[in-house]
Protein backbone atom coordinates (compact mmCIF):
# COMPACT_ATOMS: atom_id res chain seq x y z
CA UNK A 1 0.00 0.00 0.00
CA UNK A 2 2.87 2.37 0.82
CA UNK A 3 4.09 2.03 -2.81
CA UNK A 4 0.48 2.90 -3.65
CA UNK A 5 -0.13 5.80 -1.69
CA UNK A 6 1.67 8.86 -3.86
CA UNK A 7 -0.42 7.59 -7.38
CA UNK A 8 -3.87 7.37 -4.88
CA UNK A 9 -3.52 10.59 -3.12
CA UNK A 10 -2.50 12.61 -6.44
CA UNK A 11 -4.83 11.27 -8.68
CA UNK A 12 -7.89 11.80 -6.27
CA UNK A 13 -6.46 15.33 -6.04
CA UNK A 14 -5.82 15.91 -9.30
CA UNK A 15 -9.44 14.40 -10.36
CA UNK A 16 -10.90 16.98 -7.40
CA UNK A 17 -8.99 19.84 -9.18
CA UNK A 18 -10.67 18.85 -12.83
CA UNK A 19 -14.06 18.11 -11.50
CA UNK A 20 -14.12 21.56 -9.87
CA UNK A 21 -12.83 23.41 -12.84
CA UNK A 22 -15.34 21.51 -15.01
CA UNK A 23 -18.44 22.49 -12.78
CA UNK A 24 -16.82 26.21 -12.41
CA UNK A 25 -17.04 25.85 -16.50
CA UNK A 26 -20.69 24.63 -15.87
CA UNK A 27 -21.58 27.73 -13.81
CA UNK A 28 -21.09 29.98 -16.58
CA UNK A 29 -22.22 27.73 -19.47
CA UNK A 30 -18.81 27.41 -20.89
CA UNK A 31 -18.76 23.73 -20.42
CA UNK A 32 -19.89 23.35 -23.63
CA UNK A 33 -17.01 24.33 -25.30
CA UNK A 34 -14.65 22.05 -26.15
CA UNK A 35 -11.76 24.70 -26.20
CA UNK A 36 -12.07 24.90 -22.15
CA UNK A 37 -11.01 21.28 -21.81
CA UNK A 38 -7.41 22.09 -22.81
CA UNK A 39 -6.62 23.42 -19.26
CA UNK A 40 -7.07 19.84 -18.04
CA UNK A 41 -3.74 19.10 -19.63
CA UNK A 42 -2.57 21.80 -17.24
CA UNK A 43 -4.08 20.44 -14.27
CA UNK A 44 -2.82 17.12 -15.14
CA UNK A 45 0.69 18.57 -15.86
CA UNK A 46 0.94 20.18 -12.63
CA UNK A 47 -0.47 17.07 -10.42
CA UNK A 48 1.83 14.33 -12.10
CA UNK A 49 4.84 16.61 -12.29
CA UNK A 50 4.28 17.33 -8.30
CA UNK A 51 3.73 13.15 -7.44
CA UNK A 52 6.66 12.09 -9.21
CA UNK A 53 8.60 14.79 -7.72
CA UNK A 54 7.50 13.80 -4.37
CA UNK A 55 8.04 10.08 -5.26
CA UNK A 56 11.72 10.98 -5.92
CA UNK A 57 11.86 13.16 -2.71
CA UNK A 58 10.39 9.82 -1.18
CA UNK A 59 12.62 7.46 -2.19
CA UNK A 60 16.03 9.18 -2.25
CA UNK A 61 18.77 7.98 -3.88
CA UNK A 62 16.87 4.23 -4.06
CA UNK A 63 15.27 6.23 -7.10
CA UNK A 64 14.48 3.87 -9.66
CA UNK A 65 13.28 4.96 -13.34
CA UNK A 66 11.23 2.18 -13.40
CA UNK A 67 9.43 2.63 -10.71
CA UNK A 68 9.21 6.19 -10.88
CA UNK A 69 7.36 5.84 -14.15
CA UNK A 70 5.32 3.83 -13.12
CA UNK A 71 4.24 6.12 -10.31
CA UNK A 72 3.46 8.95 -12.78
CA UNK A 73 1.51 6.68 -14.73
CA UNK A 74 -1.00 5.38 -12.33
CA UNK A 75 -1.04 8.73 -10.87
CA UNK A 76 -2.72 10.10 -14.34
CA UNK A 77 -4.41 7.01 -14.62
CA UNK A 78 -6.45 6.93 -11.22
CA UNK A 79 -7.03 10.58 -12.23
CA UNK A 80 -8.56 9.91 -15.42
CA UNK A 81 -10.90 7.18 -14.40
CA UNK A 82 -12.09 9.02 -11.22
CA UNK A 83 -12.86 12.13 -13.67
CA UNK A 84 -13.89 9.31 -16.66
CA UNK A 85 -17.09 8.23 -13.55
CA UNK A 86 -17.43 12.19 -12.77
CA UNK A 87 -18.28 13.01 -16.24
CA UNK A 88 -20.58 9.74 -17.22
CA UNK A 89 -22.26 10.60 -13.83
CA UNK A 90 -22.69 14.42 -14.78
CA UNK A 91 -24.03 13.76 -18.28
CA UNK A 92 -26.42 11.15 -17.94
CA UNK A 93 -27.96 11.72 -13.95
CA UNK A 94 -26.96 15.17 -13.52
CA UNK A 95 -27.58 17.17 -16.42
CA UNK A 96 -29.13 14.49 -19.64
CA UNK A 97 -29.31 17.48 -21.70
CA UNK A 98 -25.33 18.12 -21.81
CA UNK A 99 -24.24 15.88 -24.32
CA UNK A 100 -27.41 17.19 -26.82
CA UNK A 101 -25.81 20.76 -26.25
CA UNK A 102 -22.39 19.54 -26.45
CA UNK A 103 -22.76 17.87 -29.85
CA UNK A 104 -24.88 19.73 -31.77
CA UNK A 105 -22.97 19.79 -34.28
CA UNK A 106 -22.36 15.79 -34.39
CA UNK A 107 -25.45 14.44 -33.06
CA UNK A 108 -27.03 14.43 -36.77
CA UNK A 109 -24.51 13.15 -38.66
CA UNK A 110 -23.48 10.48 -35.99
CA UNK A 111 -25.02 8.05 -34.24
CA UNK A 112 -22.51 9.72 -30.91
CA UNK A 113 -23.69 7.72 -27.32
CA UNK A 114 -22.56 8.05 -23.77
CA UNK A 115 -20.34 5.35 -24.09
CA UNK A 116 -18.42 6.60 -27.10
CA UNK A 117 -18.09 10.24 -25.10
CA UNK A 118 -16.92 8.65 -21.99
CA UNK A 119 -14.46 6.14 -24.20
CA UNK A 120 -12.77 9.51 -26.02
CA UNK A 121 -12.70 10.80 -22.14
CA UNK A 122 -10.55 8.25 -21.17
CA UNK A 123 -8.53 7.29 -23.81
CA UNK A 124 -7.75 11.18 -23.77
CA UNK A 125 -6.85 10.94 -20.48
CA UNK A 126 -4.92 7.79 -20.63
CA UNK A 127 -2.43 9.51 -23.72
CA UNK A 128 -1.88 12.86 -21.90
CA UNK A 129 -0.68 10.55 -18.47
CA UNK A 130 1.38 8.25 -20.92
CA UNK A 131 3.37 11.26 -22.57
CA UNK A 132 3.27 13.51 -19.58
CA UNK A 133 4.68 10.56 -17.79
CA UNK A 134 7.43 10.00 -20.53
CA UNK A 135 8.24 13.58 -20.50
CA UNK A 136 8.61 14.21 -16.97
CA UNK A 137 11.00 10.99 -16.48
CA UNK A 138 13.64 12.75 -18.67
CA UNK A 139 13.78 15.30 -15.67
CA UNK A 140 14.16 12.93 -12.87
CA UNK A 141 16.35 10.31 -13.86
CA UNK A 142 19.43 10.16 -12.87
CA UNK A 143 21.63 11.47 -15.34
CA UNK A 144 25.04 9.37 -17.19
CA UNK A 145 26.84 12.35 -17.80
CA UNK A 146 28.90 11.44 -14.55
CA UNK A 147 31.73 9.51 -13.66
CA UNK A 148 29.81 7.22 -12.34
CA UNK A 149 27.62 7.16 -15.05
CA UNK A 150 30.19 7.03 -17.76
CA UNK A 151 31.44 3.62 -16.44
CA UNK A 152 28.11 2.15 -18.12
CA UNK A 153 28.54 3.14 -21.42
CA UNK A 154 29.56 0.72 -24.68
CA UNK A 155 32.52 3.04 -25.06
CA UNK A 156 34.96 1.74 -21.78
């Protein structure tokens, strides 16, 4: 569970932070617009950059690439399911009519459901943790421009 507890205490957080700016959004109708929904890859910037740092702080020098990957990935992924139930809760109990004024647009040329919105949700999700994840490791590893590191390398 301790390994566990940095990717279940950001995630929730991180899913807290989106669900709040989404029902700010809702407040003044601007949930609607799909250009609002790019400040979740801020929000989800900021909460996996801030658990992997504290995952390195955490395990000191017994850092391990591996695992700190890991870490940022089920961070974003815990985030993006919690937010994945938020949003199929929101649009089909809370407010049926949002998808309807969401895809007006879409919704007569395409046969669009629930299930296909909450699928893009995730999967959307899922591929900003994955390459926020990759890009973030390239910080915190350890670097082999040392000495140390040096000693590893094809060329001694």
């Amino acid at each position: 569970m301790k390994n566990l507890s940095i990717p279940i205490k950001y995630g929730i957080a991180i899913s807290a932070a989106l669900i709040a700016y989404f029902l700010i959004l809702s407040i003044f109708g601007a949930h609607k617009n799909p250009i609002f929904s790019l400040f979740n890859g801020v929000i989800m910037a900021y909460g996996m950059y801030e658990a992997i740092k504290n995952y390195r702080l955490q395990k000191g020098l017994k850092f391990k690439y591996q695992k700190g990957f890991m870490s940022g990935l089920l961070t974003g992924f815990n985030a993006t399911i919690i937010f994945t139930l938020f949003f199929g809760i929101y649009s089909t109990e809370l407010n049926p009519n949002f998808l309807n004024e969401l895809l007006t647009m879409w919704r007569s040329d395409y046969d669009t459901s629930v299930g296909l919105i909450l699928f893009v949700v995730a999967v959307m999700g899922f591929a900003t943790s994955f390459v926020l994840t990759l890009a973030y490791m390239q910080l915190f590893k350890d670097s082999w421009n040392t000495t140390e590191g040096k000693k590893h390398t094809l060329g001694n």
